[in-house]
N, C-alpha and C. Protein backbone atom coordinates (compact mmCIF):
# COMPACT_ATOMS: atom_id res chain seq x y z
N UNK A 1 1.33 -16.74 10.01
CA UNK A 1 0.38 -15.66 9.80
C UNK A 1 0.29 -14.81 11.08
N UNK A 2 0.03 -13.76 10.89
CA UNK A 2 -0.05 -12.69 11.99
C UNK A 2 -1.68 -12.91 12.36
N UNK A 3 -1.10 -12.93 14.07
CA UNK A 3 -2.24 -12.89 14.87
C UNK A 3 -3.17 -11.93 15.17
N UNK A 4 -2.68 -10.87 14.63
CA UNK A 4 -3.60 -9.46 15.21
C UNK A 4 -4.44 -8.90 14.17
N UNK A 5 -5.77 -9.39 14.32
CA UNK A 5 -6.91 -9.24 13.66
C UNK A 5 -6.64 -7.49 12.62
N UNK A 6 -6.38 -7.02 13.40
CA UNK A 6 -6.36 -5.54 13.06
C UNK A 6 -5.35 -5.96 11.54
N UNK A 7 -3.80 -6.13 11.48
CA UNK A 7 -3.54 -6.80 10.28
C UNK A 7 -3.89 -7.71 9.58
N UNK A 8 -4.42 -8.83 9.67
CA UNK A 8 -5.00 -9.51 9.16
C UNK A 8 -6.01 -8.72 7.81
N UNK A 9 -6.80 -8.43 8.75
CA UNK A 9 -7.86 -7.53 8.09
C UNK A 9 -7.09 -6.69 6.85
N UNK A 10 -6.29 -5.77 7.55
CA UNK A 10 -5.84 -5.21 6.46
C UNK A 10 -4.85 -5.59 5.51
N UNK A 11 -4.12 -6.90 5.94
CA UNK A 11 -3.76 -7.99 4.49
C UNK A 11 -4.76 -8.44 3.57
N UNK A 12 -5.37 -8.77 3.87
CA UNK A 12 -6.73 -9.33 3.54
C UNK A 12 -6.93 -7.86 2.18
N UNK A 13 -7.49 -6.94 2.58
CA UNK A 13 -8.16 -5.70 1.94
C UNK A 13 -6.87 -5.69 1.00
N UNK A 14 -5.37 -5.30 1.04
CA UNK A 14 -4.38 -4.80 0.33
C UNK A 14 -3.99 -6.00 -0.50
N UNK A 15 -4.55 -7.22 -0.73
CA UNK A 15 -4.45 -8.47 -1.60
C UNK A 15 -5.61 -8.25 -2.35
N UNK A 16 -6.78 -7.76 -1.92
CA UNK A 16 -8.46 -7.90 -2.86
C UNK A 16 -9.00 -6.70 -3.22
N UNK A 17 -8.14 -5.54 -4.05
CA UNK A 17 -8.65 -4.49 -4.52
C UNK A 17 -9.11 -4.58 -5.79
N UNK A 18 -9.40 -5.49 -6.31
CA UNK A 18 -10.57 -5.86 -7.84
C UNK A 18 -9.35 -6.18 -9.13
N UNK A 19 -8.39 -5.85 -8.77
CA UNK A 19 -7.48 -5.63 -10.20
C UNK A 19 -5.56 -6.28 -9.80
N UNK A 20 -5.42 -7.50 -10.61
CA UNK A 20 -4.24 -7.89 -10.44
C UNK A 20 -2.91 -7.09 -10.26
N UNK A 21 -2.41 -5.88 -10.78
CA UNK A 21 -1.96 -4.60 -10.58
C UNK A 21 -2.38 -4.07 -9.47
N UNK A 22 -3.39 -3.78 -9.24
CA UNK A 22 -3.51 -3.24 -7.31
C UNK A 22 -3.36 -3.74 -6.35
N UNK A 23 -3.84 -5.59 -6.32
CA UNK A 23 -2.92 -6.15 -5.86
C UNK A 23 -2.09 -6.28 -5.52
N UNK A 24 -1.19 -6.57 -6.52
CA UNK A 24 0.98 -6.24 -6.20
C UNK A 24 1.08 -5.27 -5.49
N UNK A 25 0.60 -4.20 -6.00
CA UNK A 25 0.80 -2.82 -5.28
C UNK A 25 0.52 -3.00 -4.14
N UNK A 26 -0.94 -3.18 -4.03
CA UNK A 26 -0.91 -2.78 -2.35
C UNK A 26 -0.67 -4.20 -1.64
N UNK A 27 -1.40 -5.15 -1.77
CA UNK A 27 -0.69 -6.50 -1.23
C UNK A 27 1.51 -6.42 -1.21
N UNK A 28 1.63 -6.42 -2.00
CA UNK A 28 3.58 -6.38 -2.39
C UNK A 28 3.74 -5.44 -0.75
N UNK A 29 2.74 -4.11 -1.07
CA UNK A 29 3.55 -3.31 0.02
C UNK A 29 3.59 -3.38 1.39
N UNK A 30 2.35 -4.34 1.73
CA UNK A 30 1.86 -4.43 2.72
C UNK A 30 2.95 -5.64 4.08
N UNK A 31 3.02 -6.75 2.54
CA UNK A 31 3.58 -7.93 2.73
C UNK A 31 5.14 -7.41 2.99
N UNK A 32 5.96 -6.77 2.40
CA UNK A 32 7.36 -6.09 2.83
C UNK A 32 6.90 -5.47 3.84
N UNK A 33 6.46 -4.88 4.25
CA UNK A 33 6.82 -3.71 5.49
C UNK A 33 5.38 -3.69 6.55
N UNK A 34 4.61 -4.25 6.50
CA UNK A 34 3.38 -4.17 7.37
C UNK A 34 3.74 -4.67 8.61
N UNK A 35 4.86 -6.00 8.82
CA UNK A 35 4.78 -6.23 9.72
C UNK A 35 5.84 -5.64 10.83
N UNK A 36 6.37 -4.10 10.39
CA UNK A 36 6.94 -3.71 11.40
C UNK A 36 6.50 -2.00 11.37
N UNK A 37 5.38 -2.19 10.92
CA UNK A 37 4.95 -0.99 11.04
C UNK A 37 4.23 -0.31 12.32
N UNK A 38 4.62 0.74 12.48
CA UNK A 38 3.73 1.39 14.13
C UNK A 38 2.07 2.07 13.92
N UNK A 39 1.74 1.56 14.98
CA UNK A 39 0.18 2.06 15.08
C UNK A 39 -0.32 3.40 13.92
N UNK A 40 0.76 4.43 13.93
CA UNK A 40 0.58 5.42 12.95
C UNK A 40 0.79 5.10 11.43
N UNK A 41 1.65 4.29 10.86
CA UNK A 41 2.24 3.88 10.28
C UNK A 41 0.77 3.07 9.33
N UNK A 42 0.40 1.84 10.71
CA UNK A 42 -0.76 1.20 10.13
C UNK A 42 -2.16 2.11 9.69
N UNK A 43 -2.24 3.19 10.67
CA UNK A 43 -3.44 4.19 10.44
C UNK A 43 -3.60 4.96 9.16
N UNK A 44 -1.88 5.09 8.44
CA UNK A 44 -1.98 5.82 7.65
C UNK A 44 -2.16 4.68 6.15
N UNK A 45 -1.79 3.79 6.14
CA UNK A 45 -2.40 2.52 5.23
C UNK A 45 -3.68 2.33 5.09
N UNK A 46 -4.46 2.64 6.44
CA UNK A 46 -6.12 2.55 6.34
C UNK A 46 -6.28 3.12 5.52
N UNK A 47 -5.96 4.23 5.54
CA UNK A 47 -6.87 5.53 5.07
C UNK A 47 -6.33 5.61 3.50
N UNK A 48 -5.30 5.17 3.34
CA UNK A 48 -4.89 4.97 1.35
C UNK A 48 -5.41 3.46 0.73
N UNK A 49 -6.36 2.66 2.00
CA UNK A 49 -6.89 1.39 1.23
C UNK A 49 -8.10 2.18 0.93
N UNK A 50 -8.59 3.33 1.43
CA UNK A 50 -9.77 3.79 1.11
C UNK A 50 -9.75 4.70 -0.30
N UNK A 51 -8.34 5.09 -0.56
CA UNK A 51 -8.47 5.98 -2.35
C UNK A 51 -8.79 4.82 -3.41
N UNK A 52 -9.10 5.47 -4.71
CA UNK A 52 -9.43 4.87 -5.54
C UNK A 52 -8.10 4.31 -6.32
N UNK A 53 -7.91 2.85 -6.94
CA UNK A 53 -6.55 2.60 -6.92
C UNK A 53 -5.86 3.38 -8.07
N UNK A 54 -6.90 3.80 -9.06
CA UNK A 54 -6.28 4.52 -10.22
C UNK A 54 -6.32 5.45 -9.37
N UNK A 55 -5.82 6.64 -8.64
CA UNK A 55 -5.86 7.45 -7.88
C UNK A 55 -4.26 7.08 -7.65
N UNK A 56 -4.07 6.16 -6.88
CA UNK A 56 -2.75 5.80 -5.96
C UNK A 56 -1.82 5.21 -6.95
N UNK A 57 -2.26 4.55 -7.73
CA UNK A 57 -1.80 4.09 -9.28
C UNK A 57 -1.09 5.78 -9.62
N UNK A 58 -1.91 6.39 -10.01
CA UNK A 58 -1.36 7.92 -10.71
C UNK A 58 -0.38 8.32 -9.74
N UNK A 59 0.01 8.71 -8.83
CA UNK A 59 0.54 9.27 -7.82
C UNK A 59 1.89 8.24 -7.40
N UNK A 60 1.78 7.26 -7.56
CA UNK A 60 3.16 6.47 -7.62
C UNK A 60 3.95 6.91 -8.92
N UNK A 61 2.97 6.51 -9.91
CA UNK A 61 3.52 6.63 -11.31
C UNK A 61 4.15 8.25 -11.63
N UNK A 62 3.37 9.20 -10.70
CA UNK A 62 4.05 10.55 -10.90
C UNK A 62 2.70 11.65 -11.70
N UNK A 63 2.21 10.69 -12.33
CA UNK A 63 0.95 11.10 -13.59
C UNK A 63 -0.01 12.50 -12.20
N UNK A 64 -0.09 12.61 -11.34
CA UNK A 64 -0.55 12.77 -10.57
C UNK A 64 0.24 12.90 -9.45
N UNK A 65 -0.05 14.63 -8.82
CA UNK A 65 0.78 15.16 -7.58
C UNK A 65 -0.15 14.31 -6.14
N UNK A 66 1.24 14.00 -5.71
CA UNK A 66 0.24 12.89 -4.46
C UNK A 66 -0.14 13.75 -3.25
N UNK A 67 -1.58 14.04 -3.09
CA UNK A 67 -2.14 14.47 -1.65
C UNK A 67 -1.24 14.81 -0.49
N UNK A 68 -1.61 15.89 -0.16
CA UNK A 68 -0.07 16.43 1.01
C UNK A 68 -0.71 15.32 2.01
N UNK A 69 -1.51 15.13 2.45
CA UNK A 69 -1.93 14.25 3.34
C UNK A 69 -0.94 12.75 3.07
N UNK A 70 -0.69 12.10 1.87
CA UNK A 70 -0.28 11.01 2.02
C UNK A 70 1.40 11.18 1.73
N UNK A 71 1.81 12.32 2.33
CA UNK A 71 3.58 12.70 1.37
C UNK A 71 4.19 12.21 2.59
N UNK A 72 5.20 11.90 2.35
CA UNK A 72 6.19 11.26 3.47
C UNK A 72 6.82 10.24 3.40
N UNK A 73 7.41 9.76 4.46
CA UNK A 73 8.49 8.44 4.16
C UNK A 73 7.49 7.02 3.96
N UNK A 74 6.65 7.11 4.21
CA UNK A 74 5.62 6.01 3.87
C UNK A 74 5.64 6.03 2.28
N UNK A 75 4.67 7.53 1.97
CA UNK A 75 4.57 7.27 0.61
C UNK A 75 5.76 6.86 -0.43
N UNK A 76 6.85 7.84 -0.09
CA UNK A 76 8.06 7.31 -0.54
C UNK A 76 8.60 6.32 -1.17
N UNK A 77 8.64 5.21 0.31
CA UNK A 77 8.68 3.76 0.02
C UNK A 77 7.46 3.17 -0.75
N UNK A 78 6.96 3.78 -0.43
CA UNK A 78 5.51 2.80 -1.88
C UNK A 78 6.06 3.27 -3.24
N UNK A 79 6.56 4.66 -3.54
CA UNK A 79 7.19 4.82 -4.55
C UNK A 79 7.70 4.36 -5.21
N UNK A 80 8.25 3.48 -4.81
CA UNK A 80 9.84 2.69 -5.25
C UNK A 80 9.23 2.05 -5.81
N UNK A 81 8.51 0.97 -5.46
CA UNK A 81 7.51 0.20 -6.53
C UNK A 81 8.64 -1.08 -6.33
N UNK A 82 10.16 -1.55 -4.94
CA UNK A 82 11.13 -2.26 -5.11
C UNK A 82 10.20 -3.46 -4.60
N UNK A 83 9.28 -3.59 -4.06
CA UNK A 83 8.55 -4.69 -3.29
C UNK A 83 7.67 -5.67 -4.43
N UNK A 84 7.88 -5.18 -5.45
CA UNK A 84 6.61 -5.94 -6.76
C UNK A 84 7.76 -6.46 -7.66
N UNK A 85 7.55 -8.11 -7.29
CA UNK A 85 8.60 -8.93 -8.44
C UNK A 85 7.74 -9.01 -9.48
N UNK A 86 8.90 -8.77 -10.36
CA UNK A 86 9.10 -8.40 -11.95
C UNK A 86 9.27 -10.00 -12.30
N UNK A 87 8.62 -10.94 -13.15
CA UNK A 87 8.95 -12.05 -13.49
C UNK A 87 9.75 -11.34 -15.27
N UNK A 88 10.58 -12.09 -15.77
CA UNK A 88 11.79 -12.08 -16.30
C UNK A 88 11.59 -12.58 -17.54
């Protein structure tokens, strides 16, 4: 487990967003790539644990143009949706 409270915390939050689906999502994304993410990188995760998940839900899915604020190679990779195993 990672020592630095600052992730922790925000593993913690991206595993317990009320709904098994937001979960994966944001837990899945966090768990692939959080731990080599840079200070900006992590700042900009804060601030999308704070949208509403049907919000971030729509905006992956496309249903919904995603906030110029969250566009970029971050959002991108959340796009992909490649980090959430599919059981078979």
């Amino acid at each position: 487990m990672d020592d630095n409270p600052r992730r922790r915390r925000l593993q913690f939050r991206a595993w317990h967003r009320g709904t098994k689906e937001a979960d994966l999502m944001m837990g899945g994304f966090f768990d692939r790539y959080g731990a080599g993410w840079s200070e900006d990188e992590i700042a900009w995760f804060e601030v999308l644990l704070e949208e509403q998940d049907v919000d971030i839900m729509a905006w992956v899915l496309g249903t919904q143009s995603i906030p110029e604020r969250f566009q970029g190679p971050m959002m991108d990779a959340f796009c992909k949706l490649d980090f959430i195993p599919i059981a078979e």
